[in-house]
N, C-alpha and C. Protein backbone atom coordinates (compact mmCIF):
# COMPACT_ATOMS: atom_id res chain seq x y z
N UNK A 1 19.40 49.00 15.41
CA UNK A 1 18.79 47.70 15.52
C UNK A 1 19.90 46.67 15.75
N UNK A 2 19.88 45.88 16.56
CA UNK A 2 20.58 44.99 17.09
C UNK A 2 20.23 43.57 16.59
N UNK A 3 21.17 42.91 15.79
CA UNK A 3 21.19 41.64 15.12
C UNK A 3 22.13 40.39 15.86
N UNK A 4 21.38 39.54 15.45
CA UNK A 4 22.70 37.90 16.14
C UNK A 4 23.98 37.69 14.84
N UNK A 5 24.74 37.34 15.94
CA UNK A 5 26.17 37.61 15.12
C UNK A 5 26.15 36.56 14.23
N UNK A 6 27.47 36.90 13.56
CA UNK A 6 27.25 35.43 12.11
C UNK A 6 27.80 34.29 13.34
N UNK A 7 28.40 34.37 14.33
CA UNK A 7 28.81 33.00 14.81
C UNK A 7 27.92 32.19 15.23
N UNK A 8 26.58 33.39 15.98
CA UNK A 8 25.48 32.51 16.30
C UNK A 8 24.87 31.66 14.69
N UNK A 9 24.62 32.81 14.23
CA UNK A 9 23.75 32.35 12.78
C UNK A 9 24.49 31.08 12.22
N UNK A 10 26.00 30.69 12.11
CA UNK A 10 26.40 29.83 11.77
C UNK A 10 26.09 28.33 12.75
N UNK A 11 26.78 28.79 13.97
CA UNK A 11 25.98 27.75 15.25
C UNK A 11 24.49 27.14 14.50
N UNK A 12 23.92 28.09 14.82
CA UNK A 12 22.46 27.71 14.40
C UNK A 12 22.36 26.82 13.06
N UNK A 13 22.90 27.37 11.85
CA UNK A 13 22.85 26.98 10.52
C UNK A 13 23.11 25.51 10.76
N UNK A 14 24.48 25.04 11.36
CA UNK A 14 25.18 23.83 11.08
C UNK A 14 24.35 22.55 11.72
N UNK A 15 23.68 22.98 13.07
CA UNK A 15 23.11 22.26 13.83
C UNK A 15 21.68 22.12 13.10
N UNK A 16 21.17 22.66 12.46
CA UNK A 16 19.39 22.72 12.03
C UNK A 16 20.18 22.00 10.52
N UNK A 17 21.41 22.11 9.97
CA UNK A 17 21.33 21.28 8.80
C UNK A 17 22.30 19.70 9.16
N UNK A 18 22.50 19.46 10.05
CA UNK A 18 22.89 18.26 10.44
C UNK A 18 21.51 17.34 11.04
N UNK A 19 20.99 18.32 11.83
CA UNK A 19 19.43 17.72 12.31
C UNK A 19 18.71 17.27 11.17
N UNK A 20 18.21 18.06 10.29
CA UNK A 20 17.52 17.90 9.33
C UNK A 20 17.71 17.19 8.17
N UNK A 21 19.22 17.10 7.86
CA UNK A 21 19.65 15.53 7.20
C UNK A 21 19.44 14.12 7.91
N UNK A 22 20.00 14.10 9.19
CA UNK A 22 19.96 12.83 9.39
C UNK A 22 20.85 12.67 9.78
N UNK A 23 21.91 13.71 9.94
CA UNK A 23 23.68 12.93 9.95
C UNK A 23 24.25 13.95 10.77
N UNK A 24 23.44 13.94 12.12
CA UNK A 24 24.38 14.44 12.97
C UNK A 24 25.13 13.17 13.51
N UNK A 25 26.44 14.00 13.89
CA UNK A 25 27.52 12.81 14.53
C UNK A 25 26.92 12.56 15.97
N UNK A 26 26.49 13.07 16.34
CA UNK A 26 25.94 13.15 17.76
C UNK A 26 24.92 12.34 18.14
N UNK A 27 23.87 11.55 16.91
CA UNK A 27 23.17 10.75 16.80
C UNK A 27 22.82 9.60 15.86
N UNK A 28 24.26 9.15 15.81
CA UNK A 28 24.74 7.87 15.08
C UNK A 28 23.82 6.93 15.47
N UNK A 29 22.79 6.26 14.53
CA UNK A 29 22.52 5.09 15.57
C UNK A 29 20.81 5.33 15.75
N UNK A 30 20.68 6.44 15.93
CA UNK A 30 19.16 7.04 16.58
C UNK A 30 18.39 7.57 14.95
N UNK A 31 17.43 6.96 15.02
CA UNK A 31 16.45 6.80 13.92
C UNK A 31 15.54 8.18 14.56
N UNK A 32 15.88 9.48 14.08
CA UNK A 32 15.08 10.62 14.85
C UNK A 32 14.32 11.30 13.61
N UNK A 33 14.56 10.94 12.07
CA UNK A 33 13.93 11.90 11.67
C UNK A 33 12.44 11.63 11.20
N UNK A 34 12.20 10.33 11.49
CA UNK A 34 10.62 10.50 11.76
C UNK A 34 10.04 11.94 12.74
N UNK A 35 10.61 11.62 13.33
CA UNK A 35 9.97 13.00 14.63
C UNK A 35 9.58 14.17 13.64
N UNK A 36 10.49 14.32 12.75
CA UNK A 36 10.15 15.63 11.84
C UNK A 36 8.51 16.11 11.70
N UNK A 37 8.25 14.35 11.27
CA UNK A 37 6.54 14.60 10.82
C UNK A 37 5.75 14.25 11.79
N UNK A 38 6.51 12.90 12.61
CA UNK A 38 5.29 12.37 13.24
C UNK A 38 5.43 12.95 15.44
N UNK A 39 6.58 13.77 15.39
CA UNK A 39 6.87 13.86 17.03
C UNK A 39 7.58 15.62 16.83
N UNK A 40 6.38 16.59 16.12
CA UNK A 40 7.70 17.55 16.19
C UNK A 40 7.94 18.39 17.57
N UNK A 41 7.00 18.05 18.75
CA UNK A 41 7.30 19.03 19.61
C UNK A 41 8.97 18.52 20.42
N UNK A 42 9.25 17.34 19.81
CA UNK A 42 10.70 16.83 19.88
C UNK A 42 12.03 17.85 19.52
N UNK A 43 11.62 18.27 18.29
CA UNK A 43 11.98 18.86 17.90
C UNK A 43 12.44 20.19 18.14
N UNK A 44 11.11 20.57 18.57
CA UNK A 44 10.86 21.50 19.19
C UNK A 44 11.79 22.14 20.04
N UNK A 45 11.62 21.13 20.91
CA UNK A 45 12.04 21.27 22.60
C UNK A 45 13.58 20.37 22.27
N UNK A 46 14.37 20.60 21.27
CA UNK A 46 15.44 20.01 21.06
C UNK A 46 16.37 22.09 20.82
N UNK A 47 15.65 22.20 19.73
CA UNK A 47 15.96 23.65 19.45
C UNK A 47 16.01 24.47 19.96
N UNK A 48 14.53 24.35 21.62
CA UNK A 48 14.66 25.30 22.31
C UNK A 48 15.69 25.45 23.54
N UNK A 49 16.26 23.75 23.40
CA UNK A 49 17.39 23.66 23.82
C UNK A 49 18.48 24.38 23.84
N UNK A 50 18.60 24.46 22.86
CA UNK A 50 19.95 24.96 21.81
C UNK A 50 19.80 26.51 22.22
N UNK A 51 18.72 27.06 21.97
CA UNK A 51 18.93 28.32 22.02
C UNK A 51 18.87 28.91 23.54
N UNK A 52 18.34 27.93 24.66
CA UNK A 52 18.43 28.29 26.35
C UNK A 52 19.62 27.71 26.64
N UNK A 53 20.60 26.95 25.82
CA UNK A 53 21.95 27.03 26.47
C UNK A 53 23.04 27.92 25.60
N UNK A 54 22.88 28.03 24.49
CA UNK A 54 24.17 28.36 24.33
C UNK A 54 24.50 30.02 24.62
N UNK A 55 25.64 29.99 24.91
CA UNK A 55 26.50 31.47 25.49
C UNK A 55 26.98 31.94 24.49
N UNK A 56 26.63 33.58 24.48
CA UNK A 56 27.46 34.13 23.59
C UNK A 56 28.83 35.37 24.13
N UNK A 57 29.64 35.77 23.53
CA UNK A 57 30.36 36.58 24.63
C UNK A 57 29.82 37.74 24.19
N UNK A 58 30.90 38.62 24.84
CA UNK A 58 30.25 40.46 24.33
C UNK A 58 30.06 40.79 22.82
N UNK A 59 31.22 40.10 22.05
CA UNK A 59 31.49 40.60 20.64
C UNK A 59 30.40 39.49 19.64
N UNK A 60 29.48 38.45 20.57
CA UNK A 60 28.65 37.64 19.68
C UNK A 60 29.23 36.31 19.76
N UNK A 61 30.59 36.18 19.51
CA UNK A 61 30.82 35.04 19.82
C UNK A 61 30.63 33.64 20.30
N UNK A 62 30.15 32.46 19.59
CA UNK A 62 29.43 31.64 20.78
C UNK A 62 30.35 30.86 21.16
N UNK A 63 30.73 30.68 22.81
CA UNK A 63 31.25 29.59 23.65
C UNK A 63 31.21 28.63 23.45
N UNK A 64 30.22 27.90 23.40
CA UNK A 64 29.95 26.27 23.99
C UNK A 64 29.72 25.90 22.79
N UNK A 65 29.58 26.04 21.47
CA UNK A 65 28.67 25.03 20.14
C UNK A 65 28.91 23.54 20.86
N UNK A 66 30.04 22.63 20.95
CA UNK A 66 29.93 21.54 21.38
C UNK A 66 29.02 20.98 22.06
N UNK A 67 29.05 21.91 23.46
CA UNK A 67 28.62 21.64 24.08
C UNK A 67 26.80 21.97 24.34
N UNK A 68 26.45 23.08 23.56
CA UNK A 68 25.07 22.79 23.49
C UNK A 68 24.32 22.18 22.21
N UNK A 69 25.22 21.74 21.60
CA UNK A 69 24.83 20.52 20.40
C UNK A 69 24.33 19.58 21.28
N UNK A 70 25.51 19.19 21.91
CA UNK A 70 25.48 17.98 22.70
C UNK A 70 23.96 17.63 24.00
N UNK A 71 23.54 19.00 24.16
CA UNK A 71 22.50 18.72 25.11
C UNK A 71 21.30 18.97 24.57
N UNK A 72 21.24 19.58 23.34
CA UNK A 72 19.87 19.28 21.98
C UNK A 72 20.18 17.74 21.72
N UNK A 73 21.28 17.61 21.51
CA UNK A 73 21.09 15.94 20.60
C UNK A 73 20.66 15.11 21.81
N UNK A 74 21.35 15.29 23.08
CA UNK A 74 20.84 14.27 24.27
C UNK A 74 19.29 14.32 24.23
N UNK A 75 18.73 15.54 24.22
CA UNK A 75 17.43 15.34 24.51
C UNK A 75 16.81 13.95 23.10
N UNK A 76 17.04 14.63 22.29
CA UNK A 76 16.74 13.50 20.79
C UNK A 76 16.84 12.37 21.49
N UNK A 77 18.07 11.66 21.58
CA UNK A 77 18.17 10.78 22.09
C UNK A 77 17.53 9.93 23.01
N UNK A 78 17.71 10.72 24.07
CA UNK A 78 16.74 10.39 25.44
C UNK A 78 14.86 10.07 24.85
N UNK A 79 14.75 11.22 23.68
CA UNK A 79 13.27 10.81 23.63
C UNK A 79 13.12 9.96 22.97
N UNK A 80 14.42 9.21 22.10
CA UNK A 80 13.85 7.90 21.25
C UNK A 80 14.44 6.64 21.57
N UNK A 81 15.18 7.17 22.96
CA UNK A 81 15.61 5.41 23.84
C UNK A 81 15.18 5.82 25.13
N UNK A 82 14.14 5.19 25.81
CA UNK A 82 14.08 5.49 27.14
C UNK A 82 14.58 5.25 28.02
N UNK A 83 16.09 4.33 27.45
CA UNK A 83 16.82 3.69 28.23
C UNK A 83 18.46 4.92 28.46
N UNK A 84 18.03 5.99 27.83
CA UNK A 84 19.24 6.60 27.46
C UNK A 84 19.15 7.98 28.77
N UNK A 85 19.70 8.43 29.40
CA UNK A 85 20.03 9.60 30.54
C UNK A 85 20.52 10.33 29.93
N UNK A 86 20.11 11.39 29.93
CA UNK A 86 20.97 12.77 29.78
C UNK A 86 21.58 13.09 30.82
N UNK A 87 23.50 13.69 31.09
CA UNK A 87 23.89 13.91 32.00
C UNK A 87 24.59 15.14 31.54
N UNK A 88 24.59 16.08 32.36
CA UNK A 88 23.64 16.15 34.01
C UNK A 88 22.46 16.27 33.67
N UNK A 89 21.55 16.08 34.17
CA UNK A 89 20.01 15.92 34.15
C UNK A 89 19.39 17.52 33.59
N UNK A 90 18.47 17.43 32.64
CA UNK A 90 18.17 19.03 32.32
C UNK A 90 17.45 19.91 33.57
N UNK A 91 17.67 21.43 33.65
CA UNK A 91 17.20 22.08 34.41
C UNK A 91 16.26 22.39 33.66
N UNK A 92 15.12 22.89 34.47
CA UNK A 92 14.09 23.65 34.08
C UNK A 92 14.14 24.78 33.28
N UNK A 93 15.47 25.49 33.32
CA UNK A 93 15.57 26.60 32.50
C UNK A 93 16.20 26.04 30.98
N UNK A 94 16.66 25.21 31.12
CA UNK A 94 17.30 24.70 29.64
C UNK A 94 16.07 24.06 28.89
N UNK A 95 15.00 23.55 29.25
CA UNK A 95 13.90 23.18 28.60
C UNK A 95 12.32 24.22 28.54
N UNK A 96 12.83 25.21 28.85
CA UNK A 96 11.86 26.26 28.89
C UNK A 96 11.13 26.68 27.47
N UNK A 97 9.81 26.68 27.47
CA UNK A 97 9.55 26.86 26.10
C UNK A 97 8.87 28.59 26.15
N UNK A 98 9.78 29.47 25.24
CA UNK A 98 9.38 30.78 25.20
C UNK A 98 8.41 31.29 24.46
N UNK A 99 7.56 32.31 25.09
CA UNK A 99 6.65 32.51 23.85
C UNK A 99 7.10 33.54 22.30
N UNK A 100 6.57 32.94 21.54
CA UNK A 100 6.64 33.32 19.89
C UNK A 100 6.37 34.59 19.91
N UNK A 101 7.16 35.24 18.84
CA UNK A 101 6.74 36.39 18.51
C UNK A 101 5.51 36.90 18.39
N UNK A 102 5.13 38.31 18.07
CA UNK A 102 3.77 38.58 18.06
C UNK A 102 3.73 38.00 16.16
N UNK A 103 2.49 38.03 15.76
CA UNK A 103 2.13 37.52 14.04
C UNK A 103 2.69 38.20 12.89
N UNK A 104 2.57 39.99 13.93
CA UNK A 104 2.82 40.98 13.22
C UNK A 104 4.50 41.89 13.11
N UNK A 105 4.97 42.29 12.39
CA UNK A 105 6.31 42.43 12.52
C UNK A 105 6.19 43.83 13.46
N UNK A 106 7.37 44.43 13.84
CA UNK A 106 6.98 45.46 14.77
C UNK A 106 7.40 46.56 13.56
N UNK A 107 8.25 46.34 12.61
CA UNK A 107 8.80 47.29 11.69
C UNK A 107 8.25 47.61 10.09
């Protein structure tokens, strides 16, 4: 059985507990955690961010954390200033929403 490495799991960890406080550095300024209750497909489609960009290498390793922080938090951003651009502009594959597991576990 094939598992995600601790670098992803950490990636993941740091970014879902900076989101979920309030105090990412990345969104100084941006009043986002209403979205929690009242905008979560924000949320949503912030995470599914995160997980359609970031690279991992052969050994698990992830590449980019910076850099796909940075294009989850843009989206945040962008959805709570409409005055704000994300650059470079998102592709269709970086905002792709995948479908969920089945209900049932397979194991």
């Amino acid at each position: 059985m094939m598992k995600l490495s601790n670098s992803f799991s950490g990636a993941l960890r740091t970014f879902a507990y900076f989101m979920a406080s309030g105090s990412h550095y990345m969104l100084e300024g941006v009043n986002y955690l209403d979205l929690y209750g009242e905008e979560p497909s924000a949320i949503e489609q912030a995470y599914a961010i995160f997980a359609n960009v970031i690279e991992l290498d052969e050994n698990g390793q992830v590449l980019n954390a910076q850099y796909v922080q940075k294009r989850a938090a843009d989206y945040i951003r962008s959805y709570c200033d409409s005055a704000f651009k994300a650059e470079p502009p998102y592709q269709g594959w970086e905002l792709e929403l995948h479908e969920p597991p089945s209900l049932q576990d397979k194991i």
